[in-house]
PDB file of N, CA and C in Angstrom:
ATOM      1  N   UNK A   1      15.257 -29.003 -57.379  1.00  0.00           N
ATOM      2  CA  UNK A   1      14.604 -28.955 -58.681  1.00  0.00           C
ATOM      3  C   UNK A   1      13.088 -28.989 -58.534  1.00  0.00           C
ATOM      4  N   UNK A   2      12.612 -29.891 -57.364  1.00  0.00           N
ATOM      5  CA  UNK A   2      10.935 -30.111 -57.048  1.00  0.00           C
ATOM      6  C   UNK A   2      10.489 -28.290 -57.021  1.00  0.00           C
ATOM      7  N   UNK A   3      11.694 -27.404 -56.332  1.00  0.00           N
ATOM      8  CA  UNK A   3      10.825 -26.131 -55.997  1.00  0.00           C
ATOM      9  C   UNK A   3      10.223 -25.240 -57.729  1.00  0.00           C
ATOM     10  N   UNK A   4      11.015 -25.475 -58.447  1.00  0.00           N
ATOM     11  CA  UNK A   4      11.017 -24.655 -59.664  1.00  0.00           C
ATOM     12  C   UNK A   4       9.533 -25.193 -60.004  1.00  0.00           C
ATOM     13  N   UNK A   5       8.943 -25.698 -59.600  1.00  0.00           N
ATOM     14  CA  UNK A   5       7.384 -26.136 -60.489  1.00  0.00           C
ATOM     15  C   UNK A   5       6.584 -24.723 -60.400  1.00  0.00           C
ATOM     16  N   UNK A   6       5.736 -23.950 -61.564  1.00  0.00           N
ATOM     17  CA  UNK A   6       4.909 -23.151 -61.581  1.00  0.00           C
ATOM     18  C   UNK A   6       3.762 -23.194 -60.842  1.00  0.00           C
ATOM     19  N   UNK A   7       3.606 -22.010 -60.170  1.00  0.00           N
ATOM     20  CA  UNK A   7       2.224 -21.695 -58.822  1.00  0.00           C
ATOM     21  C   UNK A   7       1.330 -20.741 -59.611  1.00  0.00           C
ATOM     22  N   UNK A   8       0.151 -20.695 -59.628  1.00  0.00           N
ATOM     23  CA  UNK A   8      -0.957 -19.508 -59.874  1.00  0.00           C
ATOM     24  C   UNK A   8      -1.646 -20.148 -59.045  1.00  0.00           C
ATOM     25  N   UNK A   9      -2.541 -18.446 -58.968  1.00  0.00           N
ATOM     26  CA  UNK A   9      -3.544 -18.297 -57.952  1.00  0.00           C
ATOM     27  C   UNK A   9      -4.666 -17.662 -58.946  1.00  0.00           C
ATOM     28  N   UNK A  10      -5.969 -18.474 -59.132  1.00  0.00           N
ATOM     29  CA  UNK A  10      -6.561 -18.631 -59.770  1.00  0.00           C
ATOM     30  C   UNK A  10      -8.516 -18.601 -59.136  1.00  0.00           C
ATOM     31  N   UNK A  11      -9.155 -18.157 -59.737  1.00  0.00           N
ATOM     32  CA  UNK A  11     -10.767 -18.476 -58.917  1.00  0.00           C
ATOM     33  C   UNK A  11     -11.016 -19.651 -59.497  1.00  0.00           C
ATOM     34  N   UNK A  12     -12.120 -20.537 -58.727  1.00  0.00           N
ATOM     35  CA  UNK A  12     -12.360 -21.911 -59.471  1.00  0.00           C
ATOM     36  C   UNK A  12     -14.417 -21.024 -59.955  1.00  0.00           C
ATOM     37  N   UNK A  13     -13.881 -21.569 -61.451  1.00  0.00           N
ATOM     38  CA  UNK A  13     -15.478 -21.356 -62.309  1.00  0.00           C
ATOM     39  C   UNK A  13     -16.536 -22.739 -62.342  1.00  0.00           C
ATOM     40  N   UNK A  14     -15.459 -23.887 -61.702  1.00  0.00           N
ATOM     41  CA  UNK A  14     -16.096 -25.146 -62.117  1.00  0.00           C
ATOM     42  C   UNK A  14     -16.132 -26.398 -61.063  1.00  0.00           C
ATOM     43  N   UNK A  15     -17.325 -26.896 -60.195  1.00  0.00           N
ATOM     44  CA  UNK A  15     -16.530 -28.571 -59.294  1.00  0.00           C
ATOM     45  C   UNK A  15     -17.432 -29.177 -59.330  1.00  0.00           C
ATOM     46  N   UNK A  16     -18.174 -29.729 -60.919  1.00  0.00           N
ATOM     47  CA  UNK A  16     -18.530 -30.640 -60.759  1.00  0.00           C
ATOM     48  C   UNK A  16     -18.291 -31.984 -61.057  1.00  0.00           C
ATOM     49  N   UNK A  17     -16.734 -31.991 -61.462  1.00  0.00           N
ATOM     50  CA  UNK A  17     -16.191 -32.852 -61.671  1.00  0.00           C
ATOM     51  C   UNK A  17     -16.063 -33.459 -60.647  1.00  0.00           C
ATOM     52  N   UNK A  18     -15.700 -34.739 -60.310  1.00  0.00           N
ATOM     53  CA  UNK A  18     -15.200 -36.106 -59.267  1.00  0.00           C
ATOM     54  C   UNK A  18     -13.496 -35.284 -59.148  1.00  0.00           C
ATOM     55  N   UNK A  19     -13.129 -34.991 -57.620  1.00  0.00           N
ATOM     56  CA  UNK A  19     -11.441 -34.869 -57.806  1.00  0.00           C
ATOM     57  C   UNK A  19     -10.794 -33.695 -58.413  1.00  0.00           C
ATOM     58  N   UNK A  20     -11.550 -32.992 -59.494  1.00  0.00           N
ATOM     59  CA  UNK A  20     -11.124 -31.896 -60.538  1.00  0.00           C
ATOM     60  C   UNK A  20     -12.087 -31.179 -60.038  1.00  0.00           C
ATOM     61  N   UNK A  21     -11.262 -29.732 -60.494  1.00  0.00           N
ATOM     62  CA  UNK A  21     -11.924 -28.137 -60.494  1.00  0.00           C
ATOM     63  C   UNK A  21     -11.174 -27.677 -61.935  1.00  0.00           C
ATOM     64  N   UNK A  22     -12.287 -26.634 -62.342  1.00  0.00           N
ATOM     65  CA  UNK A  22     -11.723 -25.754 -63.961  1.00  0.00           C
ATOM     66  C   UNK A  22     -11.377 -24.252 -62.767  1.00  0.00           C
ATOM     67  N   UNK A  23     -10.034 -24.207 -62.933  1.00  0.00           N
ATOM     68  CA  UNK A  23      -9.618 -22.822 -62.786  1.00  0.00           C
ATOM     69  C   UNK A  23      -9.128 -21.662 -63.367  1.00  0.00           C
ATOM     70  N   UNK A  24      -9.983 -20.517 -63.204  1.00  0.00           N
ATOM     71  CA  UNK A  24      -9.643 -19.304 -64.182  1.00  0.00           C
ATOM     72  C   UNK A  24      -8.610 -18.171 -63.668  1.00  0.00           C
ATOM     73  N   UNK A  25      -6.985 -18.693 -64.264  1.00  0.00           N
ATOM     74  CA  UNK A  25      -6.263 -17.177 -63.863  1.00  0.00           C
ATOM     75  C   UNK A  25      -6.094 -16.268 -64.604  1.00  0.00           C
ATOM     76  N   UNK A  26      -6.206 -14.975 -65.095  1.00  0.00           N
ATOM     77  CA  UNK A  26      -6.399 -14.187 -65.439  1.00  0.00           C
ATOM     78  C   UNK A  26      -4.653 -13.568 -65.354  1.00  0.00           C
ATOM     79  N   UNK A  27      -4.035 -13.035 -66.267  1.00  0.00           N
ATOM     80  CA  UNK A  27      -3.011 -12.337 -66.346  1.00  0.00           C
ATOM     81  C   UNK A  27      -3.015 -11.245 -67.499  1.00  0.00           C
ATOM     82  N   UNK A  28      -2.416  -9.959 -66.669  1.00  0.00           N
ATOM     83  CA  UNK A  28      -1.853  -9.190 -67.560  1.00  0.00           C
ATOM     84  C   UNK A  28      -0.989  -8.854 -68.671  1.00  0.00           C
ATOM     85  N   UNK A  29      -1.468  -8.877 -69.905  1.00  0.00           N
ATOM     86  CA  UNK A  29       0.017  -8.819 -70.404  1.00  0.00           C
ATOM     87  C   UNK A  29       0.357  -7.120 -71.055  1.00  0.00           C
ATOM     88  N   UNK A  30       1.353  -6.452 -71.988  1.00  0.00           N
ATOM     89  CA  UNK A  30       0.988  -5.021 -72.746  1.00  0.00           C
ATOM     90  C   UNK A  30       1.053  -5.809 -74.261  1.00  0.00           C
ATOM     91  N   UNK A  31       0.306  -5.491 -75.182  1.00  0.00           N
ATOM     92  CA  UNK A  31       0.273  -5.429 -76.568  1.00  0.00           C
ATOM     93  C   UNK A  31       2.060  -5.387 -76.829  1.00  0.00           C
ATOM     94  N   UNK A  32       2.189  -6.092 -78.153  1.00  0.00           N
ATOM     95  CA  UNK A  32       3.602  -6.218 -78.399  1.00  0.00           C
ATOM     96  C   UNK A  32       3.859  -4.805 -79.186  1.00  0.00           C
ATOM     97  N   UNK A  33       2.622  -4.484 -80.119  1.00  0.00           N
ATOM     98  CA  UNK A  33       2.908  -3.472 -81.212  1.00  0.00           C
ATOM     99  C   UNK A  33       2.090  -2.276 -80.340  1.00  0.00           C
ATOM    100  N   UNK A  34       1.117  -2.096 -80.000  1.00  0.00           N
ATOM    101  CA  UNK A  34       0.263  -0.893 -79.486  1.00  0.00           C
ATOM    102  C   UNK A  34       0.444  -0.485 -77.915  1.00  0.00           C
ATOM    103  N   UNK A  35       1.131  -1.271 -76.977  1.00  0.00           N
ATOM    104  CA  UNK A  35       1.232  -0.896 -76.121  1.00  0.00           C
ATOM    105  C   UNK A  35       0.336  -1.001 -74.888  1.00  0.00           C
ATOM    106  N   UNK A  36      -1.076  -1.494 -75.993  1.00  0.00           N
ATOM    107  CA  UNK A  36      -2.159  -1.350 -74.645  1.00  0.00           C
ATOM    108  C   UNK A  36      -2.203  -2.306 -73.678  1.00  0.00           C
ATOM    109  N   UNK A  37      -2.771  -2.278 -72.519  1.00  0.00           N
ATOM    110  CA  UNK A  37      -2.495  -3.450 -71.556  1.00  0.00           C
ATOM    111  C   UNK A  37      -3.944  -4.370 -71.660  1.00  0.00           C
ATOM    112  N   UNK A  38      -3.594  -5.518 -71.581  1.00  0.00           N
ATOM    113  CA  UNK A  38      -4.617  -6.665 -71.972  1.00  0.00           C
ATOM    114  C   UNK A  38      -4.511  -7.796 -71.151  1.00  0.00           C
ATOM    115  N   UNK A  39      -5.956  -7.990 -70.681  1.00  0.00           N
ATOM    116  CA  UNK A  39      -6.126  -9.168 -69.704  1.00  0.00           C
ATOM    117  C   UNK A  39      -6.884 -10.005 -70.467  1.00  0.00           C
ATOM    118  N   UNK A  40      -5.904 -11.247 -70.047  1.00  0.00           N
ATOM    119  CA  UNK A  40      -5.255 -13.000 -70.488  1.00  0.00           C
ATOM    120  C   UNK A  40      -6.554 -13.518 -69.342  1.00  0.00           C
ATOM    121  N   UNK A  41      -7.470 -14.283 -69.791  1.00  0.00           N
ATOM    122  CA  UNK A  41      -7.995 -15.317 -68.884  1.00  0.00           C
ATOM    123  C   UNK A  41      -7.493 -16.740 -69.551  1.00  0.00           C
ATOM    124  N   UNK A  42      -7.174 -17.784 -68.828  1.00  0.00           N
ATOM    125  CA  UNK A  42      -6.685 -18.867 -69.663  1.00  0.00           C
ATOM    126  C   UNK A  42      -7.645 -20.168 -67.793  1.00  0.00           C
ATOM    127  N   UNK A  43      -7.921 -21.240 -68.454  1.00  0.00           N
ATOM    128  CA  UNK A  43      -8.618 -22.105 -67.696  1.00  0.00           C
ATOM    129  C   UNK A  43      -7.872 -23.481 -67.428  1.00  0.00           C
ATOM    130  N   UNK A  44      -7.427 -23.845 -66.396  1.00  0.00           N
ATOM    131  CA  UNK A  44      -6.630 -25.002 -66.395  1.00  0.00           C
ATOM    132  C   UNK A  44      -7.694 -25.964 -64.954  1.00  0.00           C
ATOM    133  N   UNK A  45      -7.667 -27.355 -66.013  1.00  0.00           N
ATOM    134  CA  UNK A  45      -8.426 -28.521 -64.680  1.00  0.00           C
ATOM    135  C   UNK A  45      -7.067 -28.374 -63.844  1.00  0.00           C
ATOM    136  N   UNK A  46      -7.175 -28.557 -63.012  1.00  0.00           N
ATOM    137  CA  UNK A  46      -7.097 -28.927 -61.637  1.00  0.00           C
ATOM    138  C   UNK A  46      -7.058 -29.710 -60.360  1.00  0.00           C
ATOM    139  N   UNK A  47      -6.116 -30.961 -60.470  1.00  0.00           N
ATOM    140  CA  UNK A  47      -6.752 -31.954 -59.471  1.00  0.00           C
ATOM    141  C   UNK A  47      -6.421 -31.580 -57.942  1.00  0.00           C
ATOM    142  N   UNK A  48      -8.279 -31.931 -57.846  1.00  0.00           N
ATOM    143  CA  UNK A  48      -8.704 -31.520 -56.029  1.00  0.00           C
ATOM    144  C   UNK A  48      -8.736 -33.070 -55.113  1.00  0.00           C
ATOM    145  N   UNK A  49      -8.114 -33.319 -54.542  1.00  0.00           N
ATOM    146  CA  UNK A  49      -7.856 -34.442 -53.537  1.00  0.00           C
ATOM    147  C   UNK A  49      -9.036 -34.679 -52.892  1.00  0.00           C
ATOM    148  N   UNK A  50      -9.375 -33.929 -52.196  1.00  0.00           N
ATOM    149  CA  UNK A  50     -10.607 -33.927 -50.883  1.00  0.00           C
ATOM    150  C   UNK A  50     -11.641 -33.072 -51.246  1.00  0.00           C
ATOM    151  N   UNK A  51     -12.107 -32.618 -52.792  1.00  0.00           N
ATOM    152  CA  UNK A  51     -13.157 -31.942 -53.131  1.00  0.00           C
ATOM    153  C   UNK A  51     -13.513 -30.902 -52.178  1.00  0.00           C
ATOM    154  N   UNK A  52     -12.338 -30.481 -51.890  1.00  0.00           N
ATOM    155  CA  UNK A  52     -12.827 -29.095 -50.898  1.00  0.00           C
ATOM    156  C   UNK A  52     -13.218 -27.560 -51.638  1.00  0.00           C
ATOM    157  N   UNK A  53     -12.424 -27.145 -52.679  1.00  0.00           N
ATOM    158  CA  UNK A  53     -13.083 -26.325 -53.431  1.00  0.00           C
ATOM    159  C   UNK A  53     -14.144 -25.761 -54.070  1.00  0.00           C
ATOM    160  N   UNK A  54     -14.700 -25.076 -53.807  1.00  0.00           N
ATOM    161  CA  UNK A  54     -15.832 -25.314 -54.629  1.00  0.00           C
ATOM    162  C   UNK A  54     -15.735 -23.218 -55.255  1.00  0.00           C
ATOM    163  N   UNK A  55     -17.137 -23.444 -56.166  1.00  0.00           N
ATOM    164  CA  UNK A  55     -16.854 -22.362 -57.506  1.00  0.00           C
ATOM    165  C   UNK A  55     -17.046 -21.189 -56.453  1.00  0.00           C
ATOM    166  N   UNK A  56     -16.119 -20.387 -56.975  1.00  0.00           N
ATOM    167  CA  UNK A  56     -16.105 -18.689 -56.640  1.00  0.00           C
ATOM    168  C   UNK A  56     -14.766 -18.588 -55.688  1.00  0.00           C
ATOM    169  N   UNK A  57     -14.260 -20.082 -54.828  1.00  0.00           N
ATOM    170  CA  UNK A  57     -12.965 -19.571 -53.803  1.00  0.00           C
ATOM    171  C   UNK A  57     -11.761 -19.549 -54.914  1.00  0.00           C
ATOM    172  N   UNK A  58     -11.025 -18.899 -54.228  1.00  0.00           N
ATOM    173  CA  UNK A  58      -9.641 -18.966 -54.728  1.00  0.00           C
ATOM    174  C   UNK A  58      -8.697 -19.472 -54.264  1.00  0.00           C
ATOM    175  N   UNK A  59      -7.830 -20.256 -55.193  1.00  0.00           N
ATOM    176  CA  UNK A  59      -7.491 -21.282 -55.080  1.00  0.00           C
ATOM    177  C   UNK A  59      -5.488 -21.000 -55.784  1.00  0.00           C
ATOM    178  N   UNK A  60      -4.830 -21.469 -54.562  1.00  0.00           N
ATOM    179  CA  UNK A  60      -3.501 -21.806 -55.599  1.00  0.00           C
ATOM    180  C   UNK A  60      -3.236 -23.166 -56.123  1.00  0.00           C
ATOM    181  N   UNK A  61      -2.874 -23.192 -57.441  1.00  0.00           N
ATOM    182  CA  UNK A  61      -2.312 -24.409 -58.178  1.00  0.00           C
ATOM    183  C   UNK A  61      -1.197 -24.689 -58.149  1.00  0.00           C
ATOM    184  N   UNK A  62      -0.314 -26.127 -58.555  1.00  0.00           N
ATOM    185  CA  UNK A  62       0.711 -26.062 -58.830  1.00  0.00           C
ATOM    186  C   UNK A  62       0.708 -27.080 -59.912  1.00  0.00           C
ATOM    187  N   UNK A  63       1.726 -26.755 -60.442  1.00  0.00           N
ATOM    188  CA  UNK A  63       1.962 -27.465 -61.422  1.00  0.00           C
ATOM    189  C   UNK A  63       2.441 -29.166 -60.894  1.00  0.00           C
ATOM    190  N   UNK A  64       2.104 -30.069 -62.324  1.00  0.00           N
ATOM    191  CA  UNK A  64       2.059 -31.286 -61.475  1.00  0.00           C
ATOM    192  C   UNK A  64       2.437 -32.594 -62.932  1.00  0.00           C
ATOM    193  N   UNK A  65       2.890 -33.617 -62.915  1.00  0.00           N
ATOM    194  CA  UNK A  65       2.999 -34.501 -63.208  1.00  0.00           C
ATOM    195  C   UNK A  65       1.697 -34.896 -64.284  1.00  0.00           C
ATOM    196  N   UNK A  66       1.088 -35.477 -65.366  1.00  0.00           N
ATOM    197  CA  UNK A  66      -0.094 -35.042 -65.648  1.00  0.00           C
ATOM    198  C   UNK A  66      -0.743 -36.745 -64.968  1.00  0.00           C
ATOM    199  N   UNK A  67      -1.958 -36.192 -64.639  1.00  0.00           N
ATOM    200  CA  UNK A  67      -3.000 -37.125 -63.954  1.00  0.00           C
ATOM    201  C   UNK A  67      -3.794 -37.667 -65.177  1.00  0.00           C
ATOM    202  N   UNK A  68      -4.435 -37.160 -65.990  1.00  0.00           N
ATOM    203  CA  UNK A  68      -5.270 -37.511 -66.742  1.00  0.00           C
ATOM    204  C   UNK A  68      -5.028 -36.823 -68.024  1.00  0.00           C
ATOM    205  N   UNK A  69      -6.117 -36.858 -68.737  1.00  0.00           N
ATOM    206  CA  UNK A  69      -5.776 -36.308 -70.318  1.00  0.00           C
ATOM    207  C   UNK A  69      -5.209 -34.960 -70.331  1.00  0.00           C
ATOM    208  N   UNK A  70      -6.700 -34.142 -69.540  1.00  0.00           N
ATOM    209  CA  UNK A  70      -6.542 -32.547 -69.385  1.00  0.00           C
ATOM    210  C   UNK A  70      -5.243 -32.231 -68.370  1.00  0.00           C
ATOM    211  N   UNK A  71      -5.727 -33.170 -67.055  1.00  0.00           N
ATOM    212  CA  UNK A  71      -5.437 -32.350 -65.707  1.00  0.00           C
ATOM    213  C   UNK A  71      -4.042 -32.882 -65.612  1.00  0.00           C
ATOM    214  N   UNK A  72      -3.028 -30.832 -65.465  1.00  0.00           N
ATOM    215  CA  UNK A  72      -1.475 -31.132 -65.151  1.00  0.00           C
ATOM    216  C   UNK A  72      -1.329 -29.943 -63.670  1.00  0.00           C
ATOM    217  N   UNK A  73      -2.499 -30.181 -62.914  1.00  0.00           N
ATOM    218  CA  UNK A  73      -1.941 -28.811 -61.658  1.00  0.00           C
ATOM    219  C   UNK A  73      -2.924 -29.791 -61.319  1.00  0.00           C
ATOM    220  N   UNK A  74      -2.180 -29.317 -59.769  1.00  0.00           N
ATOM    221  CA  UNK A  74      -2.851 -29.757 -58.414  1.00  0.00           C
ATOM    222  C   UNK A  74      -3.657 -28.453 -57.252  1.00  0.00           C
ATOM    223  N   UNK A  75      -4.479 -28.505 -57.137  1.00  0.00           N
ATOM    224  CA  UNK A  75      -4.605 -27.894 -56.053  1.00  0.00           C
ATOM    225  C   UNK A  75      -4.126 -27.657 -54.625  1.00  0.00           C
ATOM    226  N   UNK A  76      -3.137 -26.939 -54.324  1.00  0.00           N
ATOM    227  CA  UNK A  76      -2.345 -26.364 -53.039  1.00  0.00           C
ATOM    228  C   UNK A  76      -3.197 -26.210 -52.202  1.00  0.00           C
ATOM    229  N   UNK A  77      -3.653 -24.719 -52.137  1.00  0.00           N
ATOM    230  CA  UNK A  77      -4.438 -24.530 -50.629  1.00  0.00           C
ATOM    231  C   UNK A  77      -5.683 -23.716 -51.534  1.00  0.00           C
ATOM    232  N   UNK A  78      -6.746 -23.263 -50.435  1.00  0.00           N
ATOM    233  CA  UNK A  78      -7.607 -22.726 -50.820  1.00  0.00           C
ATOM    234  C   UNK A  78      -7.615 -21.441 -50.386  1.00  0.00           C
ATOM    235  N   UNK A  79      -7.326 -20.166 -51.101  1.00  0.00           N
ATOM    236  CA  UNK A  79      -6.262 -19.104 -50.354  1.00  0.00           C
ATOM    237  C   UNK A  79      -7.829 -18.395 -49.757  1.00  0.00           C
ATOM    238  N   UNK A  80      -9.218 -17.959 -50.387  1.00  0.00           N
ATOM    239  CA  UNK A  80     -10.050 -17.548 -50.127  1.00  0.00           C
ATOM    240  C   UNK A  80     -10.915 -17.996 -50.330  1.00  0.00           C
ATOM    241  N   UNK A  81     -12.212 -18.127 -48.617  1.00  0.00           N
ATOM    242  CA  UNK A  81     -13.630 -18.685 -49.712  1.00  0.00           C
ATOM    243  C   UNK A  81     -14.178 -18.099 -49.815  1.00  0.00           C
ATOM    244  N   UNK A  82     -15.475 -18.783 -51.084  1.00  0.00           N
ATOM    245  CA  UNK A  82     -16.305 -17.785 -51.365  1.00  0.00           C
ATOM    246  C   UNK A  82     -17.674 -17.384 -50.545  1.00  0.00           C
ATOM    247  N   UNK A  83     -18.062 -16.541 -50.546  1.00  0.00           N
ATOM    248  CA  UNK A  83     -19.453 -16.076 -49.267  1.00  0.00           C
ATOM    249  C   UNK A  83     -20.548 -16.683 -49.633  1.00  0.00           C
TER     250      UNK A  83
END
């Protein structure tokens, strides 16, 4: 049952929080009535353990237990950094 928790892979826009990053994943969706295709940005905190993230890498989340008010994802790995 632990595996079913939701993963995105997301860029981080935000670390200046203590522990937390704001991460932006972006998804596709098509219009229900017109058909056209439309990109979803949606922003979820993030708790970072070892403040290793920082803004521009990309980052996978997982979904998580909630920590604080906002923050319900954890930070996994840091799939790319930024230059």
């Amino acid at each position: 049952m632990r595996e079913q928790r939701k993963r995105l892979v997301g860029t981080v826009i935000s670390d200046k929080m203590d522990k937390t990053v704001v991460v932006s994943v972006a998804t596709t969706r098509r219009h229900r009535q017109y058909g056209k295709v439309i990109r979803m940005v949606k922003k979820y905190k993030a708790h970072d353990e070892n403040n290793e993230a920082r803004i521009g890498d990309r980052v996978q989340i997982i979904e998580s237990k909630p920590i604080s008010r906002h923050k319900r994802w954890s930070v996994v790995s840091v799939v790319n950094k930024a230059r």
